[in-house]
N, C-alpha and C. Protein backbone atom coordinates (compact mmCIF):
# COMPACT_ATOMS: atom_id res chain seq x y z
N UNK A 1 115.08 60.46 103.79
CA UNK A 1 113.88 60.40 103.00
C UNK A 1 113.41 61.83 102.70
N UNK A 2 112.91 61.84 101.41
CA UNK A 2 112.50 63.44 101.07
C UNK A 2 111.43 63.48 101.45
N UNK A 3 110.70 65.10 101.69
CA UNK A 3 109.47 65.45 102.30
C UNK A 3 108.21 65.36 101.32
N UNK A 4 107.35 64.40 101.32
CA UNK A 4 106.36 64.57 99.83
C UNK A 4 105.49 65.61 100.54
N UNK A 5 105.37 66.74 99.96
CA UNK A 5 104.13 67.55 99.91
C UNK A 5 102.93 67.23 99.44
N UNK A 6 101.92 67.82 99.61
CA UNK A 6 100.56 67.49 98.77
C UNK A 6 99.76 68.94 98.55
N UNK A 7 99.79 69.04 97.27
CA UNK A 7 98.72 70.48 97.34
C UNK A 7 97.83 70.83 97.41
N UNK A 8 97.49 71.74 97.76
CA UNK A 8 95.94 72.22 98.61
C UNK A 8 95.30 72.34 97.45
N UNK A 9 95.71 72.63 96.36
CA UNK A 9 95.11 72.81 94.76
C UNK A 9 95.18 74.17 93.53
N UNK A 10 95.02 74.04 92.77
CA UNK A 10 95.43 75.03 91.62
C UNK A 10 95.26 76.05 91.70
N UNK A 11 95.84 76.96 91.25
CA UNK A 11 95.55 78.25 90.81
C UNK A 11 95.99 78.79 89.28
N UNK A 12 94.97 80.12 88.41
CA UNK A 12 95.43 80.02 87.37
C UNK A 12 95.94 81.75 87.75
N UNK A 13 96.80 81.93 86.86
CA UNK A 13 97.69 83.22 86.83
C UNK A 13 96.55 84.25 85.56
N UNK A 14 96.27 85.22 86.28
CA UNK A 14 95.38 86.34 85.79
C UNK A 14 96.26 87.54 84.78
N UNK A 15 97.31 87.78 85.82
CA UNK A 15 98.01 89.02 84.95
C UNK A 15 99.62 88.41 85.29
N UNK A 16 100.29 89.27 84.38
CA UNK A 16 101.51 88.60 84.44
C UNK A 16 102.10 89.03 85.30
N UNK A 17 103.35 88.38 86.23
CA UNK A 17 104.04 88.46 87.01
C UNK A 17 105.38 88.45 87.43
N UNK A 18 106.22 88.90 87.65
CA UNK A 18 107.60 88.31 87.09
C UNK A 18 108.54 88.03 88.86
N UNK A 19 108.46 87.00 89.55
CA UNK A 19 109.49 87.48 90.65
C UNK A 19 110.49 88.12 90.90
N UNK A 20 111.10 88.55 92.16
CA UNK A 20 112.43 88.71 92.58
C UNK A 20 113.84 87.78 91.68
N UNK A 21 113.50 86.82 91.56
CA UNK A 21 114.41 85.71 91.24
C UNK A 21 114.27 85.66 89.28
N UNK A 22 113.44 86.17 88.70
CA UNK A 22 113.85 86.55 87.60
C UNK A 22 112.46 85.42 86.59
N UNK A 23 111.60 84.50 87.51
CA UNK A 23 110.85 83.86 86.87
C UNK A 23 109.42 84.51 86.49
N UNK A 24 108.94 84.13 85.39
CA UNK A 24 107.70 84.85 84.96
C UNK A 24 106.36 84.06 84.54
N UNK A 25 105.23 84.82 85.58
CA UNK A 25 104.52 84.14 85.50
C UNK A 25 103.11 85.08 84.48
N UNK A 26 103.08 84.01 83.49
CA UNK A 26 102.20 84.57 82.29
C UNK A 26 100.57 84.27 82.33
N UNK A 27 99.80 85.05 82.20
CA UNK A 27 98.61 84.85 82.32
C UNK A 27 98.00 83.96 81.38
N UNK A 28 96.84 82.86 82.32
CA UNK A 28 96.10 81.59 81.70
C UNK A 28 97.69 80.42 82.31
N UNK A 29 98.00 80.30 82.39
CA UNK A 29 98.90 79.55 83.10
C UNK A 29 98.41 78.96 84.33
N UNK A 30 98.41 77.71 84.96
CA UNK A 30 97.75 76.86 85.92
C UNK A 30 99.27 76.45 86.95
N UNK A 31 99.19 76.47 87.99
CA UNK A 31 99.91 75.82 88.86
C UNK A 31 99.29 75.16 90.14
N UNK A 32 100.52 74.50 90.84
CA UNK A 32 99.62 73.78 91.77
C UNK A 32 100.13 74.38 93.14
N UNK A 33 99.15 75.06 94.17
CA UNK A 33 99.75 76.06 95.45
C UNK A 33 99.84 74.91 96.71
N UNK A 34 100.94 75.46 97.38
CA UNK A 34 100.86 74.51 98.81
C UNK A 34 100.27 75.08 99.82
N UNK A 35 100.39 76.24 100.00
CA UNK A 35 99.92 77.30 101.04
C UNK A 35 99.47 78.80 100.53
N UNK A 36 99.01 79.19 101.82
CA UNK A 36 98.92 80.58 101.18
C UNK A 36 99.60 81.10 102.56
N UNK A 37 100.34 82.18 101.95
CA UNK A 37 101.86 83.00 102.90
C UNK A 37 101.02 84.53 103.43
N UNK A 38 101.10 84.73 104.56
CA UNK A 38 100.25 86.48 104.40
C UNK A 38 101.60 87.05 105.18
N UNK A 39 101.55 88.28 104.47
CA UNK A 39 102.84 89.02 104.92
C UNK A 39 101.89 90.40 106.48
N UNK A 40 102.42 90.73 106.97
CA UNK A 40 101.88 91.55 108.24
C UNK A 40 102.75 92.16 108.13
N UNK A 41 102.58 93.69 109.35
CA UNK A 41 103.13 94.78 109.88
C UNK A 41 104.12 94.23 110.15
N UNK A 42 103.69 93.81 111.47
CA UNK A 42 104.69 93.14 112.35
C UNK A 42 104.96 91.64 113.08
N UNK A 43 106.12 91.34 112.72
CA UNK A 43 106.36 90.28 113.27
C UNK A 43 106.29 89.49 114.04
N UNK A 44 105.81 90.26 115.02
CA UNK A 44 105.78 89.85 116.21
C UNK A 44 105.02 88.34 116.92
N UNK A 45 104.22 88.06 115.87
CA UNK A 45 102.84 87.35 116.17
C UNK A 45 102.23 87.30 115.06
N UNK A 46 101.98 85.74 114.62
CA UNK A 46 100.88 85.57 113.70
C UNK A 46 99.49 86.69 113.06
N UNK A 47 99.06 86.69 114.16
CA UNK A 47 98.03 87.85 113.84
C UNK A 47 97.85 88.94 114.29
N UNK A 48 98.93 89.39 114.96
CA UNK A 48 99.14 90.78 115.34
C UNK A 48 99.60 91.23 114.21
N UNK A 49 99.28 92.85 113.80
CA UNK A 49 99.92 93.85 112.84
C UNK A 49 98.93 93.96 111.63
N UNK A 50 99.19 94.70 111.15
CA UNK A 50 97.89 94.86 109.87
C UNK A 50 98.61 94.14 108.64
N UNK A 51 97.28 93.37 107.74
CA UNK A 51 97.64 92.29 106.57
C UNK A 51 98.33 93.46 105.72
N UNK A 52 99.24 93.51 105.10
CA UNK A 52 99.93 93.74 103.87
C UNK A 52 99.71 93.44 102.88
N UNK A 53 99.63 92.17 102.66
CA UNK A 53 99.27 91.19 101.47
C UNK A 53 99.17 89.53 101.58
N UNK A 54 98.99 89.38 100.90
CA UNK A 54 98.46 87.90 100.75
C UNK A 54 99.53 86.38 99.45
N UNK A 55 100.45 85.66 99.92
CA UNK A 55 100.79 84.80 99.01
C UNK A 55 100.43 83.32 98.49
N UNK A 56 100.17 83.05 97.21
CA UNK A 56 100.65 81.73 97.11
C UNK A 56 101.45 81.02 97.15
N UNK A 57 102.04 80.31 97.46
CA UNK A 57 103.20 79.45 97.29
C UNK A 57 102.88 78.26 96.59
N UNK A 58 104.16 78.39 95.41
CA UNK A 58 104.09 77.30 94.37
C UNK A 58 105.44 76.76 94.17
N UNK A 59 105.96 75.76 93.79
CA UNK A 59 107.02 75.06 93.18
C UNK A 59 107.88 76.35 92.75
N UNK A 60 107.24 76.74 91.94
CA UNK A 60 108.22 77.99 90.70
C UNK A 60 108.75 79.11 92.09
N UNK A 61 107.73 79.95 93.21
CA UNK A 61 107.53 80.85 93.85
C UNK A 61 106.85 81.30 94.18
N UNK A 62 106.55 82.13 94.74
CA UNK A 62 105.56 82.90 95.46
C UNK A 62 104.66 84.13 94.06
N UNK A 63 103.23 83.74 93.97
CA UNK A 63 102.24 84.73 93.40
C UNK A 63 101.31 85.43 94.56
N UNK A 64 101.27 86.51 94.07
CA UNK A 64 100.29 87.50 95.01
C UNK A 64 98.76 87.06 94.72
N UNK A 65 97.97 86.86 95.51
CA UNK A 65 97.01 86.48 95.56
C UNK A 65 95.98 87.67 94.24
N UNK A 66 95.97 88.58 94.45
CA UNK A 66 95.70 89.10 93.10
C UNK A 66 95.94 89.26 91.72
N UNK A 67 97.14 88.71 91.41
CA UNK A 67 97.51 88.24 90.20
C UNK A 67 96.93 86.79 89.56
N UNK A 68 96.22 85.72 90.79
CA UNK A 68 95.93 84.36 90.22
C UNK A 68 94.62 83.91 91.23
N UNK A 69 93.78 83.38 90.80
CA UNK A 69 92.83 82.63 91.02
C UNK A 69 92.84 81.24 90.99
N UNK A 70 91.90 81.10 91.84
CA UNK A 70 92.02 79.05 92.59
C UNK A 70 91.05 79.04 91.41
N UNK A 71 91.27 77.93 91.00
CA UNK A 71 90.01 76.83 90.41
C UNK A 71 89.63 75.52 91.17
């Protein structure tokens, strides 16, 4: 049986973006996020190490939290 997800809810894309993997994400564009990913120093531990940055995770890939806004 496949895993149904459910999303936490939308976000719209502010400035454009293009991933690693070659997809591009164009501003005014809406998607739907499952999580949000935070990257750290170090590995070691959830919340040990200083935040780096901040992700969405969507179907398409991962947006940086400053490129897109929740609605």
């Amino acid at each position: 049986m496949p895993v149904i997800r459910t999303p936490r809810g939308r976000i719209q894309v502010t400035l454009r973006y293009r991933t690693p993997r070659g997809f591009i994400f164009s501003p005014g564009e809406e998607y739907e996020y499952y999580s949000i990913v935070e990257r750290r120093e170090c590995k070691c531990n959830g919340t040990n190490g200083k935040l780096l940055y901040k992700l969405y995770k969507t179907n398409r890939g991962l947006i940086p939290t400053v490129k897109a806004i929740i609605l």
